[in-house]
Protein backbone atom coordinates (compact mmCIF):
# COMPACT_ATOMS: atom_id res chain seq x y z
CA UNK A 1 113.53 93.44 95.26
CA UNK A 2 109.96 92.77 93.45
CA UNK A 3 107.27 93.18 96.23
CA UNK A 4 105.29 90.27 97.67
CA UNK A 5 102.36 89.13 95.33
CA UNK A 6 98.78 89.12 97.37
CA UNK A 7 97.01 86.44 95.69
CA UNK A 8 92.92 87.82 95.18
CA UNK A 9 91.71 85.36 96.88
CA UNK A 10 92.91 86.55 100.27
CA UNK A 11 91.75 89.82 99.66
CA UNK A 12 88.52 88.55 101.48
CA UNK A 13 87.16 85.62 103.00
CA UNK A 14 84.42 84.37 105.18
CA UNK A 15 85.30 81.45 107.78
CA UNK A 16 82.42 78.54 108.21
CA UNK A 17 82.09 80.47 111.99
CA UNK A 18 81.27 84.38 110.09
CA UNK A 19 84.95 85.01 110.79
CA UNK A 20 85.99 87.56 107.64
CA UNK A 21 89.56 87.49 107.19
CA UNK A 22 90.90 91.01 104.64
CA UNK A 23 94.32 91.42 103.20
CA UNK A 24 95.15 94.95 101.67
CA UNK A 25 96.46 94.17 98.21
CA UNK A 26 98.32 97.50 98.79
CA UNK A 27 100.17 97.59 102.04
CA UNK A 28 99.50 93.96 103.36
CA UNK A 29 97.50 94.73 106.44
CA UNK A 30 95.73 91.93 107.98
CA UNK A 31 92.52 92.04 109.04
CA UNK A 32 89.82 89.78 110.72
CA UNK A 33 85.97 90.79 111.74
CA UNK A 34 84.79 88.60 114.65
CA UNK A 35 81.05 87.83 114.55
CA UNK A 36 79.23 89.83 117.69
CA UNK A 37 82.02 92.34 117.78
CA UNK A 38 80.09 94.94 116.07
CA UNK A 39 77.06 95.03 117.79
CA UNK A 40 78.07 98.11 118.97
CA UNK A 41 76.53 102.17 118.42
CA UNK A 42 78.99 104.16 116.44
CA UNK A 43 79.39 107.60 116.94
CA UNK A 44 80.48 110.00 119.52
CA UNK A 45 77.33 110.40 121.97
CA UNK A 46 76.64 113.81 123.37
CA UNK A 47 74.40 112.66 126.44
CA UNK A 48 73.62 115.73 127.52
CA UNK A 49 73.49 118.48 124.67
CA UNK A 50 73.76 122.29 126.17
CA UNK A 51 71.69 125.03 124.88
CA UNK A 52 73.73 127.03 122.60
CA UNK A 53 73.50 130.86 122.85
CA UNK A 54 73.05 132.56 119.95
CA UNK A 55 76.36 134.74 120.18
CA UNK A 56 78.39 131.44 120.35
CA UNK A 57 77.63 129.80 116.83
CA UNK A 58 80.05 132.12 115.24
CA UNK A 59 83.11 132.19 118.40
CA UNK A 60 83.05 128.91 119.67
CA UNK A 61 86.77 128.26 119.11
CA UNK A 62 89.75 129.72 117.69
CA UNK A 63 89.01 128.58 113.71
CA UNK A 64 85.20 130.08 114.29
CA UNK A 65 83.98 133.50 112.48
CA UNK A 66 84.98 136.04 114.98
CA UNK A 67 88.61 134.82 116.07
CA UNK A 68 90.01 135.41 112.73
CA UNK A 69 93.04 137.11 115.16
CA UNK A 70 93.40 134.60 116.91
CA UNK A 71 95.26 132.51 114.10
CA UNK A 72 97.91 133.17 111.96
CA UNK A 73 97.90 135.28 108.63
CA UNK A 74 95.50 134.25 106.40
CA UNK A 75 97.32 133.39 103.09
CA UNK A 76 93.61 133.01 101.31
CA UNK A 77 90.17 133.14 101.85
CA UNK A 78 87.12 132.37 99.81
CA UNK A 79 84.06 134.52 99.87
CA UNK A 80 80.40 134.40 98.11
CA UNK A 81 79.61 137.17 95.28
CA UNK A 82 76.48 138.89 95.15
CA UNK A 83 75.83 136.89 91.84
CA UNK A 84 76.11 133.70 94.62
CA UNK A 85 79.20 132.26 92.92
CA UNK A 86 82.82 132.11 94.63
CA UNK A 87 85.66 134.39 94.67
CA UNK A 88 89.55 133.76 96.03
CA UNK A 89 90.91 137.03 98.30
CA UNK A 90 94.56 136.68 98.58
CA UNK A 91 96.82 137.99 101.34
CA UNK A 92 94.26 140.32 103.42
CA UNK A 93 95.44 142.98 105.93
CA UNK A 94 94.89 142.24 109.60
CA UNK A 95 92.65 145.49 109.50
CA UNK A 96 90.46 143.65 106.26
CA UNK A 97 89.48 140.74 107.94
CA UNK A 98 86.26 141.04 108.97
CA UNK A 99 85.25 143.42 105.84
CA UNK A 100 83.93 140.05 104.32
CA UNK A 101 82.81 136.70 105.55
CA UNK A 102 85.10 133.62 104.62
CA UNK A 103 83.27 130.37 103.30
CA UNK A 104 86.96 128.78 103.98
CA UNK A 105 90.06 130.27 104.86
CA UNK A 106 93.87 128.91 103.93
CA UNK A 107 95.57 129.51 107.51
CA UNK A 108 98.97 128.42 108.09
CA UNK A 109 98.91 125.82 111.07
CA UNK A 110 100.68 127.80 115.10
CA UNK A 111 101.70 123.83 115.05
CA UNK A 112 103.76 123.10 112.83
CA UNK A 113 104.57 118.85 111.98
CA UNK A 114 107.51 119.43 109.83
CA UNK A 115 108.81 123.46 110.71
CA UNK A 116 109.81 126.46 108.64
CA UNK A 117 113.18 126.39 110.39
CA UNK A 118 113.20 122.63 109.10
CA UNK A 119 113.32 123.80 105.73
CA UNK A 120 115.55 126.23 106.89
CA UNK A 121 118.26 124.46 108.08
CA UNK A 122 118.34 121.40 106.44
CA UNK A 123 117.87 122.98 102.84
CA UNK A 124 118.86 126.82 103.00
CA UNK A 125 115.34 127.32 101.96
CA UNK A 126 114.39 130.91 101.53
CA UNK A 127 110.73 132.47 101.05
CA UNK A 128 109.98 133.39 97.72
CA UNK A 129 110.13 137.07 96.89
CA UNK A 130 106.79 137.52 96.19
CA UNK A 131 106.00 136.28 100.02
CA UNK A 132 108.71 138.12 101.37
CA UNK A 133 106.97 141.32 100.15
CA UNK A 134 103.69 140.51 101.72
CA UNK A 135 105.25 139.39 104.98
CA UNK A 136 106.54 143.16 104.56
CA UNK A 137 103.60 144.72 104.03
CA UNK A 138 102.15 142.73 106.55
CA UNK A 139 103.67 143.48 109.36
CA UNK A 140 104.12 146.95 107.77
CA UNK A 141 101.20 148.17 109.39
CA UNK A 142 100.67 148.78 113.37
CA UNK A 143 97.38 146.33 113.27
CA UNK A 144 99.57 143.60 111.07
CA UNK A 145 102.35 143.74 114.02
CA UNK A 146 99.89 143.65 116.01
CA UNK A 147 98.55 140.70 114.95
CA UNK A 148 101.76 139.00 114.29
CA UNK A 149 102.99 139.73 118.24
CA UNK A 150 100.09 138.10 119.87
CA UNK A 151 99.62 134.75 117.75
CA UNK A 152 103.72 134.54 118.30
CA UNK A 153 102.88 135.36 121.85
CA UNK A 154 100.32 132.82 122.03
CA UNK A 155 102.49 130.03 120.48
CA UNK A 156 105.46 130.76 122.81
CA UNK A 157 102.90 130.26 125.75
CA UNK A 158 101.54 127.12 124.40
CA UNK A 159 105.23 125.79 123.89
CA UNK A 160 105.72 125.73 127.77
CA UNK A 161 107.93 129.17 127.98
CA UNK A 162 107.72 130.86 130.62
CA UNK A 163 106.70 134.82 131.15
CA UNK A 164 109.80 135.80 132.33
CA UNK A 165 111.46 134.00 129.71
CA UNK A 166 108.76 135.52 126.73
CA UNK A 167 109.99 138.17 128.03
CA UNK A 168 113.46 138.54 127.43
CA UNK A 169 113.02 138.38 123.94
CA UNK A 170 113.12 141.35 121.68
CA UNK A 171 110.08 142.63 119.38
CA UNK A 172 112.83 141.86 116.59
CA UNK A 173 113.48 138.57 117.55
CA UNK A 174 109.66 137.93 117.66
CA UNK A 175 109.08 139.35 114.46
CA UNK A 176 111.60 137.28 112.73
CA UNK A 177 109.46 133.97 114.04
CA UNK A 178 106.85 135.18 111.71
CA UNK A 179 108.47 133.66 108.82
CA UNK A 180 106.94 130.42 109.52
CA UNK A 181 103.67 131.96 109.09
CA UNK A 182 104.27 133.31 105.41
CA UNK A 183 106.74 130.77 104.39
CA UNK A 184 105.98 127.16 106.29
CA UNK A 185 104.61 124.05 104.91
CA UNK A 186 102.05 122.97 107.09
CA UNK A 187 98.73 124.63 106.28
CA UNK A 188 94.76 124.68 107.35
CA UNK A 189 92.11 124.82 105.13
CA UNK A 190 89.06 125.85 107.54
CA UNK A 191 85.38 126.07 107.04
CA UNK A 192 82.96 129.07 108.16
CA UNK A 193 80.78 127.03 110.13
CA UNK A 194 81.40 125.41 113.48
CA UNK A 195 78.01 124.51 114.19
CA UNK A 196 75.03 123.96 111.41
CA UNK A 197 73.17 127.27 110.41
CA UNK A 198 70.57 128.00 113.20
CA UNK A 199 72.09 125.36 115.49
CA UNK A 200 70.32 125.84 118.81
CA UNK A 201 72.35 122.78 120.87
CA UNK A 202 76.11 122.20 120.86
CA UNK A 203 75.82 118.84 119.52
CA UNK A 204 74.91 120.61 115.85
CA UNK A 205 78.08 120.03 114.15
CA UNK A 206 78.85 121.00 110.67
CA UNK A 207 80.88 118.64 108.97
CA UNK A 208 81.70 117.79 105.85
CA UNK A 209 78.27 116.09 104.74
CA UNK A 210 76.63 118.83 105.96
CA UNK A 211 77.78 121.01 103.37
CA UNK A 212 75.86 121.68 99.94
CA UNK A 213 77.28 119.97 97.36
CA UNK A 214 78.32 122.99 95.69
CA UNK A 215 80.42 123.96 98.97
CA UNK A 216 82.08 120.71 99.32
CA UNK A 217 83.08 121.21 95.82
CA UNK A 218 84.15 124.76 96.60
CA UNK A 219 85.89 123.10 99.72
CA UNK A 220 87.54 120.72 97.69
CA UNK A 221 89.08 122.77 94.77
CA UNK A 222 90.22 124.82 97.21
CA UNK A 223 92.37 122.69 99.18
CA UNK A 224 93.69 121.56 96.34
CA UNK A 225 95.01 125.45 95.19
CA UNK A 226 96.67 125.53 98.38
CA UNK A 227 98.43 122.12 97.13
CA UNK A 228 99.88 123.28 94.11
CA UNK A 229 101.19 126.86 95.13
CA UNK A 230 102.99 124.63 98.28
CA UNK A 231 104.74 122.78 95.36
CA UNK A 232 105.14 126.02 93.35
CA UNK A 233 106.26 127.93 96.65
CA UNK A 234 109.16 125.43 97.62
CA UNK A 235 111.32 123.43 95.50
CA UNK A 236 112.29 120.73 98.19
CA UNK A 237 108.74 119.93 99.14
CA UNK A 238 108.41 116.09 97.12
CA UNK A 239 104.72 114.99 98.52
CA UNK A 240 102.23 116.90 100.08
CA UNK A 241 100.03 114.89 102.82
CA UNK A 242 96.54 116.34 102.48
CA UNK A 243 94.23 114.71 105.28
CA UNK A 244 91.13 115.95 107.53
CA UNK A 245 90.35 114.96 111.11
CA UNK A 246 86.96 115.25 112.14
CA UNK A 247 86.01 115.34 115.79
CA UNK A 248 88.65 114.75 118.48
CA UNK A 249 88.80 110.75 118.47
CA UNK A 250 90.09 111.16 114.99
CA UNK A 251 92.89 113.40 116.10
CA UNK A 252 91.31 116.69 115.85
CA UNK A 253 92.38 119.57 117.99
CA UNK A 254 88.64 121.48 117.34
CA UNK A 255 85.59 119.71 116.44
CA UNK A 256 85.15 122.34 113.88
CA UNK A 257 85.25 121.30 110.03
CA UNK A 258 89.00 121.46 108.58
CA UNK A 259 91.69 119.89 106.31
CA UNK A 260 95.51 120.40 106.50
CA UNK A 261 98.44 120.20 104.37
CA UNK A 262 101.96 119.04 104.85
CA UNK A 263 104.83 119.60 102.72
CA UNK A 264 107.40 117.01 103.36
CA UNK A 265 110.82 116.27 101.95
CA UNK A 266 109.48 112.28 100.97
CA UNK A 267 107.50 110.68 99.19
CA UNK A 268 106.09 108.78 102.60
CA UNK A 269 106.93 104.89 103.26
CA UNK A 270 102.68 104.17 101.44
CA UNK A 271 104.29 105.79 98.47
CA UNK A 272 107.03 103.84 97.98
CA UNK A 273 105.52 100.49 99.08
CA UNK A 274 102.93 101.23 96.57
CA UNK A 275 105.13 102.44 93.72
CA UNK A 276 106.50 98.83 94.05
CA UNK A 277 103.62 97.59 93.40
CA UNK A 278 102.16 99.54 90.70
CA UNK A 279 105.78 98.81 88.59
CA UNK A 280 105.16 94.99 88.99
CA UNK A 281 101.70 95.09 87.91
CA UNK A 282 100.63 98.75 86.47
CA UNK A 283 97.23 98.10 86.36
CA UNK A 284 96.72 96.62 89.88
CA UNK A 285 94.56 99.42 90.80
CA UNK A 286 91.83 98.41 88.60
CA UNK A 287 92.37 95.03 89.45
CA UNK A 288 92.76 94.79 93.16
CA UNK A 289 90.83 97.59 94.14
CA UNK A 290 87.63 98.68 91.69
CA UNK A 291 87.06 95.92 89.61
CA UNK A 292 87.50 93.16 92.78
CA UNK A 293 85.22 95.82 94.44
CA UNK A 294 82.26 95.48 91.87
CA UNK A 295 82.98 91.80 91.23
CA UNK A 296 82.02 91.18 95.30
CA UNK A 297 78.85 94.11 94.67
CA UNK A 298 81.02 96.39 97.25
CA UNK A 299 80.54 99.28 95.20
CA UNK A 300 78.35 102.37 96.76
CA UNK A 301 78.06 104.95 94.33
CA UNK A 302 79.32 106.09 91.06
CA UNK A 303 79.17 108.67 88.75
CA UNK A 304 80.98 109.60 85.01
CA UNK A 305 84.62 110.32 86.80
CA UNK A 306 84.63 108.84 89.60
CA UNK A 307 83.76 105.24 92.01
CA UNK A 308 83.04 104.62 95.74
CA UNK A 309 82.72 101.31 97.19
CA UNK A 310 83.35 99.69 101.12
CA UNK A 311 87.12 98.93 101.24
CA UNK A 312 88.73 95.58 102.69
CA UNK A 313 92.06 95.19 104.32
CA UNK A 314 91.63 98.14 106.77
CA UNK A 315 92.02 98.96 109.92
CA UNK A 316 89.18 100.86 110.47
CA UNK A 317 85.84 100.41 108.18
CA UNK A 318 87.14 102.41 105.00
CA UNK A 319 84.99 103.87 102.00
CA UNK A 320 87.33 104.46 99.26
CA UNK A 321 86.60 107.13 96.47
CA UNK A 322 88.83 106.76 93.30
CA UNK A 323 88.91 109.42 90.10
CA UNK A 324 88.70 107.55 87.36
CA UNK A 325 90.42 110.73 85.35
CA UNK A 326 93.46 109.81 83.19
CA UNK A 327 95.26 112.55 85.16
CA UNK A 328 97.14 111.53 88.25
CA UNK A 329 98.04 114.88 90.41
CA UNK A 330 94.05 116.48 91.60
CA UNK A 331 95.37 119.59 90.39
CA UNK A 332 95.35 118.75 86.82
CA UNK A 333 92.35 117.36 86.79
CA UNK A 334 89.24 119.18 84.97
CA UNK A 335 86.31 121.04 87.11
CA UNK A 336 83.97 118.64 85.69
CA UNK A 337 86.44 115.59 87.32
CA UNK A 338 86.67 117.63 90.53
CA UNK A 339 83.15 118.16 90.77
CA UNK A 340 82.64 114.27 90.35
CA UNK A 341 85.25 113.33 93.35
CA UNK A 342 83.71 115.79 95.22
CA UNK A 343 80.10 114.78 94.95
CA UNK A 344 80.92 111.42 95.63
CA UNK A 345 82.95 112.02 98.95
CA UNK A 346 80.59 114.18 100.20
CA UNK A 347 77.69 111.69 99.66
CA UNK A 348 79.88 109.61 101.78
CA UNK A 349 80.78 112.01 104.63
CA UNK A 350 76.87 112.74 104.59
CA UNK A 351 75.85 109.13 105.03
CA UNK A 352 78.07 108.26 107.51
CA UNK A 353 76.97 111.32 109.50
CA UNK A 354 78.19 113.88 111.72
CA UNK A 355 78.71 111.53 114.90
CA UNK A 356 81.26 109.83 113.47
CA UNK A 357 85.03 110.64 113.78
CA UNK A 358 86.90 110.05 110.73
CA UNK A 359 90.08 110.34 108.75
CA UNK A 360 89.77 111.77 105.56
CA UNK A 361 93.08 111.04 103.48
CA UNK A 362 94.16 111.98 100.14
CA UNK A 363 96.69 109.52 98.01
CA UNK A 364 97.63 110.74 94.60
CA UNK A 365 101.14 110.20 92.55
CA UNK A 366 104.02 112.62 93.84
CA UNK A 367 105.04 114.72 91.20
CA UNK A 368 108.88 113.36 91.19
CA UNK A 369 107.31 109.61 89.95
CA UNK A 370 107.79 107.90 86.52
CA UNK A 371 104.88 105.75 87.07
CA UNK A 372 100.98 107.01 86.72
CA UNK A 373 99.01 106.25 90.02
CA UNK A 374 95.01 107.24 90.82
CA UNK A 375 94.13 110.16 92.95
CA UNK A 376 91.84 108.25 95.68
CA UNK A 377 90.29 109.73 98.86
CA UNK A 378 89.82 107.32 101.80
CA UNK A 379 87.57 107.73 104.56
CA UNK A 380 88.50 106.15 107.36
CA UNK A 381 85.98 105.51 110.47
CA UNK A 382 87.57 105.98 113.95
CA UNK A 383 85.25 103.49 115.49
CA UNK A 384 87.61 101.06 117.53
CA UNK A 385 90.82 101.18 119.21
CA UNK A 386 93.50 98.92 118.40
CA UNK A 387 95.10 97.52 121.12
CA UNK A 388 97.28 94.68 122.90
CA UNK A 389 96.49 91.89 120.52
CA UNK A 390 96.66 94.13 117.59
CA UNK A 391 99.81 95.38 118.76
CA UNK A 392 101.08 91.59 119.62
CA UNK A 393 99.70 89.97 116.24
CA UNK A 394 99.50 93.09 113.72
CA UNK A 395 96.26 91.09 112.85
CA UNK A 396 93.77 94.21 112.84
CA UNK A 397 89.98 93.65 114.35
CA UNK A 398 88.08 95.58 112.21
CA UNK A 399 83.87 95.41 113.68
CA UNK A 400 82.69 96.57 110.81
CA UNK A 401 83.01 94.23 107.37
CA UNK A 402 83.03 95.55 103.74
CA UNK A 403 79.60 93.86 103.30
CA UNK A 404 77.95 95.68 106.24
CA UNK A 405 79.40 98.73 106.13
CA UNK A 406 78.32 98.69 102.39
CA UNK A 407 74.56 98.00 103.75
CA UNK A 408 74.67 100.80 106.33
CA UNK A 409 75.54 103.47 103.44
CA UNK A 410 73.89 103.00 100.92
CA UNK A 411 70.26 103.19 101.99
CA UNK A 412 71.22 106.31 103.62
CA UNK A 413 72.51 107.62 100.68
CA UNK A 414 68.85 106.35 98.70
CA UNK A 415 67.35 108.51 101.18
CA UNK A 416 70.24 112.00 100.88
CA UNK A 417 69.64 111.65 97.21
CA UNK A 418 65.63 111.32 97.31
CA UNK A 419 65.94 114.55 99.63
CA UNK A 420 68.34 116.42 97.28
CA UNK A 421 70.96 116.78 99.85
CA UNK A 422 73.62 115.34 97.58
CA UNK A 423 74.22 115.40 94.14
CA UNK A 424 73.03 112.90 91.72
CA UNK A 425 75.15 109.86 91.12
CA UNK A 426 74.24 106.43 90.49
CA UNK A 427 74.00 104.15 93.62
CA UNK A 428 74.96 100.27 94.24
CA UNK A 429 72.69 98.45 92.19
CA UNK A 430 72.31 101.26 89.78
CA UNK A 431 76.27 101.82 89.08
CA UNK A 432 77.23 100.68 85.48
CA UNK A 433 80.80 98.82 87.30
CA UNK A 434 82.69 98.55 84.31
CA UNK A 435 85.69 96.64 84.36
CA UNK A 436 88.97 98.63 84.07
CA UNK A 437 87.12 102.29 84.71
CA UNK A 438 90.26 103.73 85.95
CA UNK A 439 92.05 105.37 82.96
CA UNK A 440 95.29 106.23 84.45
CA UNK A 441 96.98 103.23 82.86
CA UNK A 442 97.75 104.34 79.84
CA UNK A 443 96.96 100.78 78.48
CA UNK A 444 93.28 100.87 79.83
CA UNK A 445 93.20 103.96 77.44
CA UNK A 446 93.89 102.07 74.85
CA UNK A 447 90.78 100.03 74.75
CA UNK A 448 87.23 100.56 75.08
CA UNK A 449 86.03 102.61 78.24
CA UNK A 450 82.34 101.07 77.68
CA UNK A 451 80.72 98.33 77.80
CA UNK A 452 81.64 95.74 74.25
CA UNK A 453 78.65 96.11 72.19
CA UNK A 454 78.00 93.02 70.54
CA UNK A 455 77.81 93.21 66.40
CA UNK A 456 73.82 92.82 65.08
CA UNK A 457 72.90 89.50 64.42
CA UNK A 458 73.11 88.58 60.39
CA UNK A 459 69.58 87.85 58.77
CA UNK A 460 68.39 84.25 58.90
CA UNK A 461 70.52 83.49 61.73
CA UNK A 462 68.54 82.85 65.53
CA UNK A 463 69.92 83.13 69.16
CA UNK A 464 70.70 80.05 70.32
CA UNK A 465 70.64 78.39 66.74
């Protein structure tokens, strides 16, 4: 059945009242923004910030510095180098932990969405060898079953078990829950910092735009590792959901910086709704998102691999970042392509702020489709509520429109750049907005990727003669 054809023109509309009606050429999604409806502060407002203590910063929570035991084995960390570039350790003892200080650490998640026994027992899935080992040498050690005992402790208590109950059950039969810590699907990728450096009140966060550039980068490529070897690691995964919650009205269970991963056995209802699309029309990412985007000045920032602009038919106010590499999957893409996604979402993450709850999500081309498809990052703003008429209509009020949210970022991010808190990148006005910049079609490819330069004019001959 060929998918329902969203005409352009209802991509986004003003009404004679200020009324702007949005359609997402992707998935459908109705949306309206009433006039007066978003007069309203964003942001989660800490009335009264508390003193912080110094001894806090760093064990605030269970992802902070020194509760490293209190989560599950790491599978990776990264660390600086005295030369002040980055290094990957791989499969640390429980007794190595705190030897070094982790920029970000690759934790599996105590909570899992889709289980290790899932894979289990629907698939026969085993843990690779290699894994096996370590999960051997692991727990090989008295700290390591140490280690092991109280996080499985911990998530029995958490699941509602009783003591009596915990009880009953063998150190074996403990033991062997630890496979969904080595082998599972479902993984955090966690920062160092919980609060800024030198925070002295609770309301300090560190979040992703307070990062250098060079760490979100770091941050970035490093998620996207954790991707592949997922893929690499189990055979039956076919798409992994890569997302980030940020503060607790997003969905987040700490208000400290993290992203997770989830392997899943589909390709997700967006990916197929969109594959749909993209085989009717294989270009319709250029055309109904980027290129609409410039052609209604919606475009935020740019740089040579990749485009931001304020997106339209969302539920929530929405800056979009798309790659505008020829590669679809991140992990093929070049560092200089990674670098370019990276600067520009964290120049959006830093102009939106740390107040703001957000959804961070990550769309990208499963590796079992025929079809190339853009790796995009949206950032989603978690500042309404949908509720009964939403619910009762499926029409979305949205408060903030493309247009304003578009004004509200980009003289902040003027300002980040002018301050050298992000990295340089070309912003609104300044952004070249070539038609057909994404080069995943390989029929953009084909032509020019600049601007037509017109031939010389021939001797004797006069504009406008």
């Amino acid at each position: 059945m060929q998918p329902q054809i969203i005409p352009e023109s209802n991509y986004l509309m003003r009404m004679a009242d200020g009324t702007i009606k949005q359609v997402n050429p992707f998935t459908g999604t109705e949306v309206w923004t009433v006039p007066g409806r978003g007069n309203r502060p964003l942001g989660v407002s800490t009335l009264n910030p508390m003193p912080l203590e110094p001894a806090q910063a760093d064990a605030y929570c269970s992802f902070c510095a020194r509760h490293y035991l209190e989560t599950p084995p790491e599978k990776a960390r990264l660390v600086k180098t005295d030369s002040g570039g980055f290094t990957t350790l791989r499969h640390l003892h429980a007794d190595a932990l705190f030897n070094t200080v982790a920029e970000f650490r690759r934790i599996p998640n105590l909570f899992e969405i889709v289980s290790f026994d899932y894979w289990q027992k629907n698939f026969g899935y085993r843990i690779p060898d290699a894994i096996e080992a370590h999960k051997c040498d692991y727990l090989a050690s008295e700290a390591g079953r140490h280690h092991i005992l109280q996080v499985v402790e911990q998530r029995l208590k958490a699941s509602g078990l009783n003591e009596a109950a915990r009880n009953r059950l063998s150190q074996d039969e403990k033991l062997q829950m630890a496979n969904a810590f080595f082998g599972g699907g479902h993984e955090v990728i966690v920062a160092r910092r919980h609060f800024v450096d030198g925070a002295t009140y609770n309301h300090q966060l560190g979040s992703s735009g307070m990062l250098t550039p060079e760490e979100h980068y770091q941050y970035l490529r490093f998620t996207i590792e954790a991707m592949r070897d997922l893929y690499i690691n189990n055979r039956y995964v076919r798409y992994v959901a890569a997302f980030q919650n940020w503060l607790k009205p997003a969905g987040a269970s700490f208000d400290h910086l993290h992203k997770q991963l989830v392997a899943i056995d589909e390709r997700g209802v967006q990916n197929e709704v969109e594959l749909q699309r993209v085989r009717a029309n294989p270009n319709i990412y250029n055309e109904a998102a980027v290129n609409f985007a410039a052609y209604r000045n919606l475009v935020v920032a740019e740089n040579d691999h990749a485009i931001a602009y304020a997106g339209f038919g969302h539920r929530y106010p929405t800056l979009e970042i798309f790659s505008k590499s020829e590669r679809s999957e991140p992990w093929n893409h070049s560092p200089e392509e990674l670098r370019a996604m990276s600067d520009l979402v964290h120049g959006c993450h830093a102009a939106a702020g740390a107040e703001i709850p957000c959804n961070e999500e990550w769309y990208y081309k499963p590796p079992d489709v025929d079809v190339p498809m853009p790796w995009r990052i949206l950032i989603k703003w978690r500042v309404s509520t949908p509720a009964g008429f939403e619910g009762g209509t499926k029409i979305y009020v949205n408060t903030i429109d493309p247009e304003t949210l578009r004004d509200r970022v980009v003289p902040r991010l003027f300002q980040l750049k002018n301050e050298g808190r992000i990295a340089l990148m070309k912003i609104a006005f300044e952004c070249a907005c070539v038609p057909n910049c994404l080069r995943y079609n390989p029929a953009v490819r084909q032509q020019e990727s600049h601007h037509p330069e017109f031939p010389p004019l021939s001797s004797g001959l006069s504009v406008g003669a």
